[in-house]
PDB file of N, CA and C in Angstrom:
ATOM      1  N   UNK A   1      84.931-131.046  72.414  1.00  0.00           N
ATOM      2  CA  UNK A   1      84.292-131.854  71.390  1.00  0.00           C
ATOM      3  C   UNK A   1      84.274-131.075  70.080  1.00  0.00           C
ATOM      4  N   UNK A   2      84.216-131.993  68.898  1.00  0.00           N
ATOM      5  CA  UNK A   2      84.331-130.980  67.875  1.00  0.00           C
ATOM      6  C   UNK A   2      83.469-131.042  66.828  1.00  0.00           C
ATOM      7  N   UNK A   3      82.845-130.388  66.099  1.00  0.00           N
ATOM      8  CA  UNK A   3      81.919-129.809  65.285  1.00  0.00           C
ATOM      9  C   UNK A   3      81.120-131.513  64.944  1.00  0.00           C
ATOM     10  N   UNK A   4      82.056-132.018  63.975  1.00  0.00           N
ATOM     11  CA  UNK A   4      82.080-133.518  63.429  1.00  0.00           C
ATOM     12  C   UNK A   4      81.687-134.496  64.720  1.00  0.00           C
ATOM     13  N   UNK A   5      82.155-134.228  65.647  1.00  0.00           N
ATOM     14  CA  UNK A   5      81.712-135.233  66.497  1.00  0.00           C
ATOM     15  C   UNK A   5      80.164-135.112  66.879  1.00  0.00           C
ATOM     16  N   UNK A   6      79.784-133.613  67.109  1.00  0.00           N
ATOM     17  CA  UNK A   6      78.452-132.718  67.498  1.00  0.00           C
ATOM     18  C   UNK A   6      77.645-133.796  66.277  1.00  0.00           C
ATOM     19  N   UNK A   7      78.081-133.564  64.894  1.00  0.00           N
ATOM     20  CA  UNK A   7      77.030-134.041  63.962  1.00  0.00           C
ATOM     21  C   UNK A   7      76.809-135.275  63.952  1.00  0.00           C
ATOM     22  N   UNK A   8      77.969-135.884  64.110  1.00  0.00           N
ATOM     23  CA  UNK A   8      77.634-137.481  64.148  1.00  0.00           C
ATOM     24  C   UNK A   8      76.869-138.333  65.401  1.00  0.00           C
ATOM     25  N   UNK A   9      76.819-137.601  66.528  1.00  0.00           N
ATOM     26  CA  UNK A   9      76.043-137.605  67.351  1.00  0.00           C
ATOM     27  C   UNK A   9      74.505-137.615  67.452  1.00  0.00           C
ATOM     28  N   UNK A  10      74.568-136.318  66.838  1.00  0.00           N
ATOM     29  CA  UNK A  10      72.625-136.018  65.765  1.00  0.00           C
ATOM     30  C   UNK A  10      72.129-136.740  64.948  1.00  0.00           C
ATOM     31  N   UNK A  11      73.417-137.038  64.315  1.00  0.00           N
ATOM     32  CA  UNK A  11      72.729-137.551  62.654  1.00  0.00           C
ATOM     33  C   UNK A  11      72.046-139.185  63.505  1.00  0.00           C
ATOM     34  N   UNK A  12      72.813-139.533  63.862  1.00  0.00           N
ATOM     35  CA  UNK A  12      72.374-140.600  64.570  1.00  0.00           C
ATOM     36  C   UNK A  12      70.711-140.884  65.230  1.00  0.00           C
ATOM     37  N   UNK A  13      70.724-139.822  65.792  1.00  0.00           N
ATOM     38  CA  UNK A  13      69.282-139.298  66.309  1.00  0.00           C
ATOM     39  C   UNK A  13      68.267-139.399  65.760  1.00  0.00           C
ATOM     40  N   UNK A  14      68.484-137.318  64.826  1.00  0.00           N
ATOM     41  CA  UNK A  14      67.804-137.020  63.928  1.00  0.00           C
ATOM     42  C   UNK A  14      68.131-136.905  62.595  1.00  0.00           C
ATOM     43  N   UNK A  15      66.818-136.869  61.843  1.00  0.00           N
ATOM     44  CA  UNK A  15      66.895-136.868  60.235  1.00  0.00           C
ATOM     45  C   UNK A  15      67.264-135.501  59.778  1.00  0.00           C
ATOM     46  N   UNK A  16      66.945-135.016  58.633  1.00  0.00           N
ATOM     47  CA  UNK A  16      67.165-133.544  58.059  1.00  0.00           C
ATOM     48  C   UNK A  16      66.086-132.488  58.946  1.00  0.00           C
ATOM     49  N   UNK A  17      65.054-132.880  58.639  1.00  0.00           N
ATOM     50  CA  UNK A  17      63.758-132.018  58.915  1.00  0.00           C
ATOM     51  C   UNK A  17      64.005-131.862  60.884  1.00  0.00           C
ATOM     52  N   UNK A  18      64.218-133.186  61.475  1.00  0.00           N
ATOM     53  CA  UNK A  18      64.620-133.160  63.483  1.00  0.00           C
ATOM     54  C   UNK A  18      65.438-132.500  63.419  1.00  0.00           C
ATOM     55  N   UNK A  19      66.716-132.207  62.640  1.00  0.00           N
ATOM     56  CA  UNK A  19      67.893-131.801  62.588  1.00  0.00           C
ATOM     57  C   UNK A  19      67.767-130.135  62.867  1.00  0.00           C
ATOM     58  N   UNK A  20      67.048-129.942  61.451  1.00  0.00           N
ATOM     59  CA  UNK A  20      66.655-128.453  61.414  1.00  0.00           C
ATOM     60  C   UNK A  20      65.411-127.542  62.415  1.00  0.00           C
ATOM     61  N   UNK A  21      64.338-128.402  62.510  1.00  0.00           N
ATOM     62  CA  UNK A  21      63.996-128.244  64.136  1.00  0.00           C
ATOM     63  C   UNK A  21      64.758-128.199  65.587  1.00  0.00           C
ATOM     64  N   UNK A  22      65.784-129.132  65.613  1.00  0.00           N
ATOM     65  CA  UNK A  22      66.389-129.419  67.275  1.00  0.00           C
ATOM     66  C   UNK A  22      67.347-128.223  66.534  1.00  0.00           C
ATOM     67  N   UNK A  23      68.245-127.690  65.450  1.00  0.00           N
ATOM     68  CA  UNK A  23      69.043-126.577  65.853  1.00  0.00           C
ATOM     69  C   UNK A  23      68.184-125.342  65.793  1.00  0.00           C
ATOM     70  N   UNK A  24      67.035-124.693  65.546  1.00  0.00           N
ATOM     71  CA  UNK A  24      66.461-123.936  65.209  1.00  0.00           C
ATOM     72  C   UNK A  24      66.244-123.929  67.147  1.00  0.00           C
ATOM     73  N   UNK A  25      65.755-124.528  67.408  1.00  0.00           N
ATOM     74  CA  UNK A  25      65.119-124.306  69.114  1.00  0.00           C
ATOM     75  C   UNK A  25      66.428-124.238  69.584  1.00  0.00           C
ATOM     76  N   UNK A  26      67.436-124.845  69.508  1.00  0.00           N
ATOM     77  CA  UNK A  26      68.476-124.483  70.325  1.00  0.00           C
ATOM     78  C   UNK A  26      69.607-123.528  70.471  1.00  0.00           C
ATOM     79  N   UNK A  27      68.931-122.552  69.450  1.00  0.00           N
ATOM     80  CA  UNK A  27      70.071-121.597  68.873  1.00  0.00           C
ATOM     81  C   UNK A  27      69.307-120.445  69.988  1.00  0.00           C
ATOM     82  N   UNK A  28      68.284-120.574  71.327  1.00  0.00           N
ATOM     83  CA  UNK A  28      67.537-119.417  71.727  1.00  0.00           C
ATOM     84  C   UNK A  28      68.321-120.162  72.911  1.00  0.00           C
ATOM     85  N   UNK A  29      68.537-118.960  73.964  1.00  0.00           N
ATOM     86  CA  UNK A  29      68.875-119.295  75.261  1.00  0.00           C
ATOM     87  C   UNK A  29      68.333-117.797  76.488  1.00  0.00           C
ATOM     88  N   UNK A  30      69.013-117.952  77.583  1.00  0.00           N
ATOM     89  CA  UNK A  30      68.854-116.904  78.676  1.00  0.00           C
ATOM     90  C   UNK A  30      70.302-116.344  79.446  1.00  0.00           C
ATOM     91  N   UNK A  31      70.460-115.465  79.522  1.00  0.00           N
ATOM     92  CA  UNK A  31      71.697-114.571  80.028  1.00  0.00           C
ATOM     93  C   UNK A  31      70.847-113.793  81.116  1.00  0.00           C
ATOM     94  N   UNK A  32      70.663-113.689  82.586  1.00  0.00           N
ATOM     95  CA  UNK A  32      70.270-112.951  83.281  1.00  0.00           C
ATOM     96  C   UNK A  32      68.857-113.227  83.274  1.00  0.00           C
ATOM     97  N   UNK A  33      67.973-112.055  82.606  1.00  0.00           N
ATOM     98  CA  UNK A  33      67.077-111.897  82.265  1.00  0.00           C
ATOM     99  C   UNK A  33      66.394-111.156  80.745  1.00  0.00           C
ATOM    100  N   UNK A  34      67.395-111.708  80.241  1.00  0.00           N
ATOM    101  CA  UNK A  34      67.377-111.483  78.556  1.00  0.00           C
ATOM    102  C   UNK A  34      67.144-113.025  77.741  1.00  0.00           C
ATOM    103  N   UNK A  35      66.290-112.525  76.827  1.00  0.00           N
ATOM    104  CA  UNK A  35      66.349-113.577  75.722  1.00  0.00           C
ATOM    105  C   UNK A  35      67.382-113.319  74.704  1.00  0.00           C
ATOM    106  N   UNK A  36      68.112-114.413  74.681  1.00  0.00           N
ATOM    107  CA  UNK A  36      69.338-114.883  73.301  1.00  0.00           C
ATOM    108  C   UNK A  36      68.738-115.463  72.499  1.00  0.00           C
ATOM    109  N   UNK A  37      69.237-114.752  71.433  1.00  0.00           N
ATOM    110  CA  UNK A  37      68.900-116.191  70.157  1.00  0.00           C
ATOM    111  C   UNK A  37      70.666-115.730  69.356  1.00  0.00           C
ATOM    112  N   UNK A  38      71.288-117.254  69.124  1.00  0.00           N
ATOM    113  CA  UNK A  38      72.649-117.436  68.860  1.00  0.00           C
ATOM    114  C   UNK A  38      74.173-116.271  69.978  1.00  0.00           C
ATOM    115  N   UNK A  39      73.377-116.332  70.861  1.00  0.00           N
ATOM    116  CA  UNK A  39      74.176-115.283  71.873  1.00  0.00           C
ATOM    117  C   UNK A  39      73.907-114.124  72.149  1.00  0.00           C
ATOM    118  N   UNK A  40      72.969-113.386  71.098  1.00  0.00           N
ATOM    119  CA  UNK A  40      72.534-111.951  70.786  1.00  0.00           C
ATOM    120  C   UNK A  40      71.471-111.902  72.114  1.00  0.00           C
ATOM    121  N   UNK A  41      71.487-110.709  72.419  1.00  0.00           N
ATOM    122  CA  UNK A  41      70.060-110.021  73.402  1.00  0.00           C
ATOM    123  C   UNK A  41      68.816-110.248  72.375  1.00  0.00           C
ATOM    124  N   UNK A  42      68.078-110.807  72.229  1.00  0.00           N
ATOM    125  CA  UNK A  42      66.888-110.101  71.304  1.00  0.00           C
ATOM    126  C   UNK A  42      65.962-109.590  72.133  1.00  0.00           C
ATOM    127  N   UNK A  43      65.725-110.008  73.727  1.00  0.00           N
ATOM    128  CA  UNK A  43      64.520-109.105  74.539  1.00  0.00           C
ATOM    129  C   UNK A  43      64.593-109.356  75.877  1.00  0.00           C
ATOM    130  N   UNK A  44      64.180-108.538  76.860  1.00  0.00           N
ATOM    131  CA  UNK A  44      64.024-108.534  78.175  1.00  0.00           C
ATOM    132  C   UNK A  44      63.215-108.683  78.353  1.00  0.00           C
ATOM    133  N   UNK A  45      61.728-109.041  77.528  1.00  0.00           N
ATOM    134  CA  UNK A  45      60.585-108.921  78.292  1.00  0.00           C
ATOM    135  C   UNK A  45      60.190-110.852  77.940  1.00  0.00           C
ATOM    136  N   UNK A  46      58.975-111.063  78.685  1.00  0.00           N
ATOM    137  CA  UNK A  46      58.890-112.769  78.329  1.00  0.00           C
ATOM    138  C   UNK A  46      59.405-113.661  78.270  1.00  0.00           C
ATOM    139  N   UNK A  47      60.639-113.769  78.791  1.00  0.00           N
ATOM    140  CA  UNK A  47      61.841-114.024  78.284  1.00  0.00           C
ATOM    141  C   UNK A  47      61.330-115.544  78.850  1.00  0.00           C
ATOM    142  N   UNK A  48      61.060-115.924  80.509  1.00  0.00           N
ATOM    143  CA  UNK A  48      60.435-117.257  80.572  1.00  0.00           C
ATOM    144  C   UNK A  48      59.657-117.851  80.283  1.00  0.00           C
ATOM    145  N   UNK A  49      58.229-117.418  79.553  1.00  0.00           N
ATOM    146  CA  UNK A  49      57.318-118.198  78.620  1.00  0.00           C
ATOM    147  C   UNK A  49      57.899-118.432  77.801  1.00  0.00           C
ATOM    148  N   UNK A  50      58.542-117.662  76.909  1.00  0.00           N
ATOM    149  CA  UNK A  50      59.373-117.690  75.591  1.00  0.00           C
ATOM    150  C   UNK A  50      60.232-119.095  75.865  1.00  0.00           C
ATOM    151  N   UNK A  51      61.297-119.185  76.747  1.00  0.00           N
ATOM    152  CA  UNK A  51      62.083-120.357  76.887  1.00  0.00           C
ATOM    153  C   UNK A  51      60.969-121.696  77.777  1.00  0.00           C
ATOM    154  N   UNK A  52      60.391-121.886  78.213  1.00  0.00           N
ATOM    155  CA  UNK A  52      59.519-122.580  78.225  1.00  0.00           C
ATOM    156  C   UNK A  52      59.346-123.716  77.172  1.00  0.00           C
ATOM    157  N   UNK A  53      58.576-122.991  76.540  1.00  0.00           N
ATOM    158  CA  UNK A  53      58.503-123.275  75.376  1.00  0.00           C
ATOM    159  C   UNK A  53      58.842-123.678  74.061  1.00  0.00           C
ATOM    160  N   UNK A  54      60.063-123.233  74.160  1.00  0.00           N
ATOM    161  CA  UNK A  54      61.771-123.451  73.433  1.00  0.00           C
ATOM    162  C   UNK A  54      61.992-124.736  74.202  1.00  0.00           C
ATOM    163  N   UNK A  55      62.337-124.722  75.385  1.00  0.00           N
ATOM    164  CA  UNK A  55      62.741-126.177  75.820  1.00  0.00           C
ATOM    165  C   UNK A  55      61.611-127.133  75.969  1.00  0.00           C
ATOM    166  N   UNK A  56      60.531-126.922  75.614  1.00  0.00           N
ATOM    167  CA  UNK A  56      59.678-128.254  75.874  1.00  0.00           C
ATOM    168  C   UNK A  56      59.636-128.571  73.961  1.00  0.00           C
ATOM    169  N   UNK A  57      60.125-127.616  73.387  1.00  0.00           N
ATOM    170  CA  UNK A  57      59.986-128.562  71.708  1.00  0.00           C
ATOM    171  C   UNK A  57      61.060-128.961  71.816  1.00  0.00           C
ATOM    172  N   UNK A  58      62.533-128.981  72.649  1.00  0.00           N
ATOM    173  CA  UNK A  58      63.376-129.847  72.329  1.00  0.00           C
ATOM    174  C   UNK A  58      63.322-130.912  72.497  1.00  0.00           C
ATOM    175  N   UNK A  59      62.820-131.367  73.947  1.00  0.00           N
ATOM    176  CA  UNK A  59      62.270-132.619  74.793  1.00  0.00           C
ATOM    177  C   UNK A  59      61.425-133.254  73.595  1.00  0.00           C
ATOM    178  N   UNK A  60      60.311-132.274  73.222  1.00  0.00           N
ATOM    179  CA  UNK A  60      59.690-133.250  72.382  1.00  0.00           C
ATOM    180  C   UNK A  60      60.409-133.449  71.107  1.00  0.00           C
ATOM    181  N   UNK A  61      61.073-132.969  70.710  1.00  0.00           N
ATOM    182  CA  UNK A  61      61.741-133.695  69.154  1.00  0.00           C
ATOM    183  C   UNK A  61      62.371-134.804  69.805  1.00  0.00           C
ATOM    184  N   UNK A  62      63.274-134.783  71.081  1.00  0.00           N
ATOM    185  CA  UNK A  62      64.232-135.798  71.133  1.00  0.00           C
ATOM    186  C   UNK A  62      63.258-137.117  71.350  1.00  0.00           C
ATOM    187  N   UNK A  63      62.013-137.080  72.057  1.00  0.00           N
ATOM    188  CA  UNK A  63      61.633-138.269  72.448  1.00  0.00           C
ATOM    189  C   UNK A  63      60.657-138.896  70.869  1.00  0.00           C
ATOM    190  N   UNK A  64      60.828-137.535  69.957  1.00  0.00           N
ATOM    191  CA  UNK A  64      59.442-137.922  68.918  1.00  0.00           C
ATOM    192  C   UNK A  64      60.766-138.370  67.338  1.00  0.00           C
ATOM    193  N   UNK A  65      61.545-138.589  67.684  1.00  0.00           N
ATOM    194  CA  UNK A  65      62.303-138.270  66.733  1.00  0.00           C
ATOM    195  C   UNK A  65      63.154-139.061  65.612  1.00  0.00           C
ATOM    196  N   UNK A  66      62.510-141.089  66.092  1.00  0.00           N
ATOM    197  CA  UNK A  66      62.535-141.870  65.904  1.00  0.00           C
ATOM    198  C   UNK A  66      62.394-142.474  64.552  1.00  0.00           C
ATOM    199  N   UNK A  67      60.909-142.080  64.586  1.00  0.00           N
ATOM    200  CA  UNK A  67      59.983-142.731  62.968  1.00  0.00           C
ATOM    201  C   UNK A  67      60.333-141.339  62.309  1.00  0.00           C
ATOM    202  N   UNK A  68      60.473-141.549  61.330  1.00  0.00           N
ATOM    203  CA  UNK A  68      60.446-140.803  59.733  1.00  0.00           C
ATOM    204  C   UNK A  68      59.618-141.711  58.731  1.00  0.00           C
ATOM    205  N   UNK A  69      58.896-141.304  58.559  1.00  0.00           N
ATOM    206  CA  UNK A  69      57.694-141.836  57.433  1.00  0.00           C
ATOM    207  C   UNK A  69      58.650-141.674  55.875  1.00  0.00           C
ATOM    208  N   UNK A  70      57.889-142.716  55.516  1.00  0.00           N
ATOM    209  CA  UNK A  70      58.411-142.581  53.933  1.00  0.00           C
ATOM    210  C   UNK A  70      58.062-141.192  52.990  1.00  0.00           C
ATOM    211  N   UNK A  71      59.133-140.790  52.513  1.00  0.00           N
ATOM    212  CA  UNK A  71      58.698-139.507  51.568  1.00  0.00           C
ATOM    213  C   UNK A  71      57.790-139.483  50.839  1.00  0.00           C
ATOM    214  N   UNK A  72      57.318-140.559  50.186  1.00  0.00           N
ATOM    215  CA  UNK A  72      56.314-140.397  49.570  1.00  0.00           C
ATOM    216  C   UNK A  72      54.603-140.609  49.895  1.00  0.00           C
ATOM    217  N   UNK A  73      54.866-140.849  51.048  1.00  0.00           N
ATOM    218  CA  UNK A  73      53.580-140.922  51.872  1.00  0.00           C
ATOM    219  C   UNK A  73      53.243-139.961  52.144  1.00  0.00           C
ATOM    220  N   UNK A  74      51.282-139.968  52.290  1.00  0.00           N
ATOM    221  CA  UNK A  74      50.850-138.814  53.126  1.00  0.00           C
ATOM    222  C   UNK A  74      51.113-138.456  54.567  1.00  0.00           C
ATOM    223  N   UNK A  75      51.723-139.700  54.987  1.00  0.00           N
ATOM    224  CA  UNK A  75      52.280-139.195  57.121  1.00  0.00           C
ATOM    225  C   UNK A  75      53.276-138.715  56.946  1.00  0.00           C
ATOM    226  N   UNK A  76      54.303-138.381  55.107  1.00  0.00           N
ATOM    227  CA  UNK A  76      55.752-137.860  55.868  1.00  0.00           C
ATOM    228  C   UNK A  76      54.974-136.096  55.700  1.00  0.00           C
ATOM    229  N   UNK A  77      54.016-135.658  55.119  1.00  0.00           N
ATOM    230  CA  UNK A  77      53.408-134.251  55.154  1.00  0.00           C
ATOM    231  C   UNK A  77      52.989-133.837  56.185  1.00  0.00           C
ATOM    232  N   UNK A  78      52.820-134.769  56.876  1.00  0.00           N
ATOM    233  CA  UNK A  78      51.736-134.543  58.131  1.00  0.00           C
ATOM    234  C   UNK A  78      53.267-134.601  59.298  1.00  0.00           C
ATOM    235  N   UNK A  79      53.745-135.298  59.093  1.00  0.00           N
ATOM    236  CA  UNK A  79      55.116-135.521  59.740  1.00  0.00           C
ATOM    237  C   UNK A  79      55.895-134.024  59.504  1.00  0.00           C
ATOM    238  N   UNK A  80      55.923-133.441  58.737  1.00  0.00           N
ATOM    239  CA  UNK A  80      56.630-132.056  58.309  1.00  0.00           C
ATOM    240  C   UNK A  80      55.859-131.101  58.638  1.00  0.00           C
ATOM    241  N   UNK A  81      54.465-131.073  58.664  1.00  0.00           N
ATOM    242  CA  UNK A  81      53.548-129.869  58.981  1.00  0.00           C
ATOM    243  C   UNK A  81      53.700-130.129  60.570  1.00  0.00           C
ATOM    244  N   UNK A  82      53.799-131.222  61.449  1.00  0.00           N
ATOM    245  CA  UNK A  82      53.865-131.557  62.374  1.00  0.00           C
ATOM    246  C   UNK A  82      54.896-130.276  63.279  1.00  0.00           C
ATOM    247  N   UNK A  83      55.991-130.557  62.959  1.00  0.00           N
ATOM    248  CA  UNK A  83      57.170-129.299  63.023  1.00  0.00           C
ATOM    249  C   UNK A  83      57.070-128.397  62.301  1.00  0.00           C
ATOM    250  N   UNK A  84      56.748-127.611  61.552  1.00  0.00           N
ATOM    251  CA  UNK A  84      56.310-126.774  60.872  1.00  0.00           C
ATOM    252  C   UNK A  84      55.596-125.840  61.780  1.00  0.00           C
ATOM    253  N   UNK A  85      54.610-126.170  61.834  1.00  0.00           N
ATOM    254  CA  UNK A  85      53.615-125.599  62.945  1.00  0.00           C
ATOM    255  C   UNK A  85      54.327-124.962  64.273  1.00  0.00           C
ATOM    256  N   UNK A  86      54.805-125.800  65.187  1.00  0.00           N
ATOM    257  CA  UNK A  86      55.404-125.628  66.139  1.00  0.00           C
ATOM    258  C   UNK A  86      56.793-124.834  65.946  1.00  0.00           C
ATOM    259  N   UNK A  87      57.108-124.569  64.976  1.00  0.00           N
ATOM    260  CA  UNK A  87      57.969-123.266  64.874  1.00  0.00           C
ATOM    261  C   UNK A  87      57.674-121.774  64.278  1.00  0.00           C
ATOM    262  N   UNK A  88      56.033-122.375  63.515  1.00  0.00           N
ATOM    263  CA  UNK A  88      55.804-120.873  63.193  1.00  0.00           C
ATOM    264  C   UNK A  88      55.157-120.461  64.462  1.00  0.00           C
ATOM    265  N   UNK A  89      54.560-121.277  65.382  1.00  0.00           N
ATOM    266  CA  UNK A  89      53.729-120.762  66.519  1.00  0.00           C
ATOM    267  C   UNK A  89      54.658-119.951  66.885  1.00  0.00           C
ATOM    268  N   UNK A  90      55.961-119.832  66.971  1.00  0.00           N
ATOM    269  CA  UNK A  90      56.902-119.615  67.877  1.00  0.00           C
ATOM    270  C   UNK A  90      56.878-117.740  67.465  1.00  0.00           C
ATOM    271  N   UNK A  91      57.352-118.282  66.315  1.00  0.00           N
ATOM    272  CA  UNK A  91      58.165-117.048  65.576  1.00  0.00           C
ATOM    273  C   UNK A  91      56.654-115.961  65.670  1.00  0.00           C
ATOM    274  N   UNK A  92      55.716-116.558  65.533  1.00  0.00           N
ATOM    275  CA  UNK A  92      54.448-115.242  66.098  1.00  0.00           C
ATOM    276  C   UNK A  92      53.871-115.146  66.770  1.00  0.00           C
ATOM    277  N   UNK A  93      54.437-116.018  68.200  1.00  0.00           N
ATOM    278  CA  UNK A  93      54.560-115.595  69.343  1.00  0.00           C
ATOM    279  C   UNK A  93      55.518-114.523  69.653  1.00  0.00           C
ATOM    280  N   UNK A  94      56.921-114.717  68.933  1.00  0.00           N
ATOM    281  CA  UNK A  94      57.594-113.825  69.105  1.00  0.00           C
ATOM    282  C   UNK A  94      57.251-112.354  68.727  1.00  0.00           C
ATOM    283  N   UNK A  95      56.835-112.367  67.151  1.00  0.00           N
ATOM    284  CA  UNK A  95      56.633-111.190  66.718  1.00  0.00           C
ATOM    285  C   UNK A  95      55.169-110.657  67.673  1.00  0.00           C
ATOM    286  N   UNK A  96      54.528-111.275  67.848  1.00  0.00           N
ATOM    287  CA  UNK A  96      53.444-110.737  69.000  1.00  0.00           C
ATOM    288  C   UNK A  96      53.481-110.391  70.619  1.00  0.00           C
ATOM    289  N   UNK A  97      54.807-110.684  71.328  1.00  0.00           N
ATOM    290  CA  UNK A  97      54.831-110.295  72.416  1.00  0.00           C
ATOM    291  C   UNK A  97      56.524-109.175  72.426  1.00  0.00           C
ATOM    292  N   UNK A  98      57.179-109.261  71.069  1.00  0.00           N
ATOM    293  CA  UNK A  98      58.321-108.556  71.542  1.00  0.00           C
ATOM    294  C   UNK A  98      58.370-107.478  69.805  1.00  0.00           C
ATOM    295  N   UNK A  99      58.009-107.564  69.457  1.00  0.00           N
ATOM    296  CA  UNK A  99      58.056-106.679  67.590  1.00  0.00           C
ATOM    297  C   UNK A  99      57.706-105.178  68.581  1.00  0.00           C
ATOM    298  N   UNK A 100      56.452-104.708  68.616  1.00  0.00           N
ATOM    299  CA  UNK A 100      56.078-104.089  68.998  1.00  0.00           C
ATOM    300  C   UNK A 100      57.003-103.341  69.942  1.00  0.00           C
ATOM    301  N   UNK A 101      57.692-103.900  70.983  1.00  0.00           N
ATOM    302  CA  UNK A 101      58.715-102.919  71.956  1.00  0.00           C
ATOM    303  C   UNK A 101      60.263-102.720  71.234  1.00  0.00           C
ATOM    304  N   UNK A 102      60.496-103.690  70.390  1.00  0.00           N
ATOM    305  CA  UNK A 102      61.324-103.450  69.628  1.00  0.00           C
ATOM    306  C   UNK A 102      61.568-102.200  68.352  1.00  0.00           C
ATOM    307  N   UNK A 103      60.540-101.998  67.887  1.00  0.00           N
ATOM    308  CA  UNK A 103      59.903-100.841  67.655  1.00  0.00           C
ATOM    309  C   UNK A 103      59.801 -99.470  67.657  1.00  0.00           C
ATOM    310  N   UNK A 104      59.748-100.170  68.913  1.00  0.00           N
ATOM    311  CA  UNK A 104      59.385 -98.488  69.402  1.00  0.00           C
ATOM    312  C   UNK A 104      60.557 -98.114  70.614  1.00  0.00           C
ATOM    313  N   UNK A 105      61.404 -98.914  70.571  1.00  0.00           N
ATOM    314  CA  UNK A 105      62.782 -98.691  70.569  1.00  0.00           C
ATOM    315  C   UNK A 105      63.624 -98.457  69.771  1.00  0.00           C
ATOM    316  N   UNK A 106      62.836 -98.499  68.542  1.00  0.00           N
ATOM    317  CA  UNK A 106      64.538 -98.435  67.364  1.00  0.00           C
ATOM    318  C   UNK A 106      64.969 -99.268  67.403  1.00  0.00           C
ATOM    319  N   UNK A 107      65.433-100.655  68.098  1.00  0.00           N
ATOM    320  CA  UNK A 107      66.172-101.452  67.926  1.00  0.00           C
ATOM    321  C   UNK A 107      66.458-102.738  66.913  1.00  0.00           C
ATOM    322  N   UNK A 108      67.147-101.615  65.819  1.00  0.00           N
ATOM    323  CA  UNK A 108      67.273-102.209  64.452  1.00  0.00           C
ATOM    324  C   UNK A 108      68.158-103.579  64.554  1.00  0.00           C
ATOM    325  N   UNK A 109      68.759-103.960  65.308  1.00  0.00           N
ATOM    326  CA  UNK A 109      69.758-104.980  65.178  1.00  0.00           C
ATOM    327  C   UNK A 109      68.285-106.226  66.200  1.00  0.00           C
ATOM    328  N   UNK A 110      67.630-105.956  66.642  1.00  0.00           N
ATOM    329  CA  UNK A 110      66.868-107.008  67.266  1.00  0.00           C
ATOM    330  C   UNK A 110      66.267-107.088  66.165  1.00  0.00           C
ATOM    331  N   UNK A 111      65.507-106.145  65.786  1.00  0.00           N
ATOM    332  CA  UNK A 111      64.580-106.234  64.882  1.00  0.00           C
ATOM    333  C   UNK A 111      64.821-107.088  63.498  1.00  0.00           C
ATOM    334  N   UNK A 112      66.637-107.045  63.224  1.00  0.00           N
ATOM    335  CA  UNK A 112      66.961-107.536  62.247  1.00  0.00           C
ATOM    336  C   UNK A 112      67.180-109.357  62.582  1.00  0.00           C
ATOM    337  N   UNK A 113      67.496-109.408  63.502  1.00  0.00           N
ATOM    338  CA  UNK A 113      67.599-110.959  64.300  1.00  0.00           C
ATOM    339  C   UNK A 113      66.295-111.744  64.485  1.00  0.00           C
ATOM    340  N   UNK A 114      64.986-110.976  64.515  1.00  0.00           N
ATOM    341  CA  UNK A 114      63.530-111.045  64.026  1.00  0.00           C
ATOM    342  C   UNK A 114      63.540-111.623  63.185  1.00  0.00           C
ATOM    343  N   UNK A 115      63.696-111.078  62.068  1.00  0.00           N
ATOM    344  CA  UNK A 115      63.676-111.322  60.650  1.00  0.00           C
ATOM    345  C   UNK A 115      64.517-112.359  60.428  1.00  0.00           C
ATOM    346  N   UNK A 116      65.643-112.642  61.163  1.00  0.00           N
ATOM    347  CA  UNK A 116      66.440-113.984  60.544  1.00  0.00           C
ATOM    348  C   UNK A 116      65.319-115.176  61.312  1.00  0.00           C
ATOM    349  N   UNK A 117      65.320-115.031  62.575  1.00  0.00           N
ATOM    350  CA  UNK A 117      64.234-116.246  63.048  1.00  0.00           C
ATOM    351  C   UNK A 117      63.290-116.553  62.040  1.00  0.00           C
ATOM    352  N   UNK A 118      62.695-115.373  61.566  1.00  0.00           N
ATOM    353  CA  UNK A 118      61.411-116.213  60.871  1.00  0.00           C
ATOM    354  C   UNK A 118      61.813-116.803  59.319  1.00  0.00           C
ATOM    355  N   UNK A 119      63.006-116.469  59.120  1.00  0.00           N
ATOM    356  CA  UNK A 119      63.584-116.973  57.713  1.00  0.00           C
ATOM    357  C   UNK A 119      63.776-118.240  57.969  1.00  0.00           C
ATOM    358  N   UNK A 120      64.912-118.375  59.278  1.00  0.00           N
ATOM    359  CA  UNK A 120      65.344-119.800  59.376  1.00  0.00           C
ATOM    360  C   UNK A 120      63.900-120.992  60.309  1.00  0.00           C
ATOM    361  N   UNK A 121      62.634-120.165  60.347  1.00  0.00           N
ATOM    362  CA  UNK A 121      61.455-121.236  60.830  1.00  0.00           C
ATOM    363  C   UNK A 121      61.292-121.717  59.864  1.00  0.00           C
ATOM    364  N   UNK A 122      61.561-121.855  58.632  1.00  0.00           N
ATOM    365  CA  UNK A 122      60.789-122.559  57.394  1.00  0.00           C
ATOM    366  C   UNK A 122      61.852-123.682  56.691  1.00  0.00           C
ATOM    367  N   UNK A 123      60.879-124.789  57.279  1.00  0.00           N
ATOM    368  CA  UNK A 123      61.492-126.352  57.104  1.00  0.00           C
ATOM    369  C   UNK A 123      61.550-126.353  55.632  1.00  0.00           C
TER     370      UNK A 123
END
């Protein structure tokens, strides 16, 4: 399948804001007993709460992902803080159960893949 087909598939789905939520959760996965985010190791530890959690916001975007409120309304804010929320929970969950061993490992290339997560959490 190819890239174009992937999008036209989504777009269908989701809007900009579902869009950038459903790829943001789906860019994390599991190899063994490691957490991936875009293929990379970022941690061995938590790794199944962590995905848990990752896959139950996909479920919920796909089933919530319908209505888009008008932009200029107060439900499309509440509609955006809606996801908003649920990805910063994430990203300091992350930095709160894996920063710390990362750390104190040196492990500058996780640590730097850290830092892209919490760039790309902001809708």
């Amino acid at each position: 399948m190819s890239l174009l087909n992937d999008f036209t598939l989504l777009e269908d789905k989701l809007d900009g804001i579902n869009l950038a939520f459903f790829t943001f959760f789906t860019l994390f996965g599991k190899s063994e007993e490691k957490l991936l985010w875009c293929g990379c190791a970022l941690s061995t530890t938590n790794t199944d709460i962590i995905l848990e959690y990752v896959n139950a916001q996909v479920q919920w975007i796909q089933q919530n992902s319908i209505y888009v409120p008008d932009f200029n309304t107060g439900d499309y804010i509440q509609y955006k803080n809606d996801r908003q929320k649920r990805m910063t929970f994430l990203v300091h969950t992350l930095y709160k159960l894996i920063y710390g061993p990362l750390l104190s490992e040196n492990n500058t290339a996780a640590l730097s893949m850290l830092d892209q997560i919490h760039k790309l959490s902001i809708l």
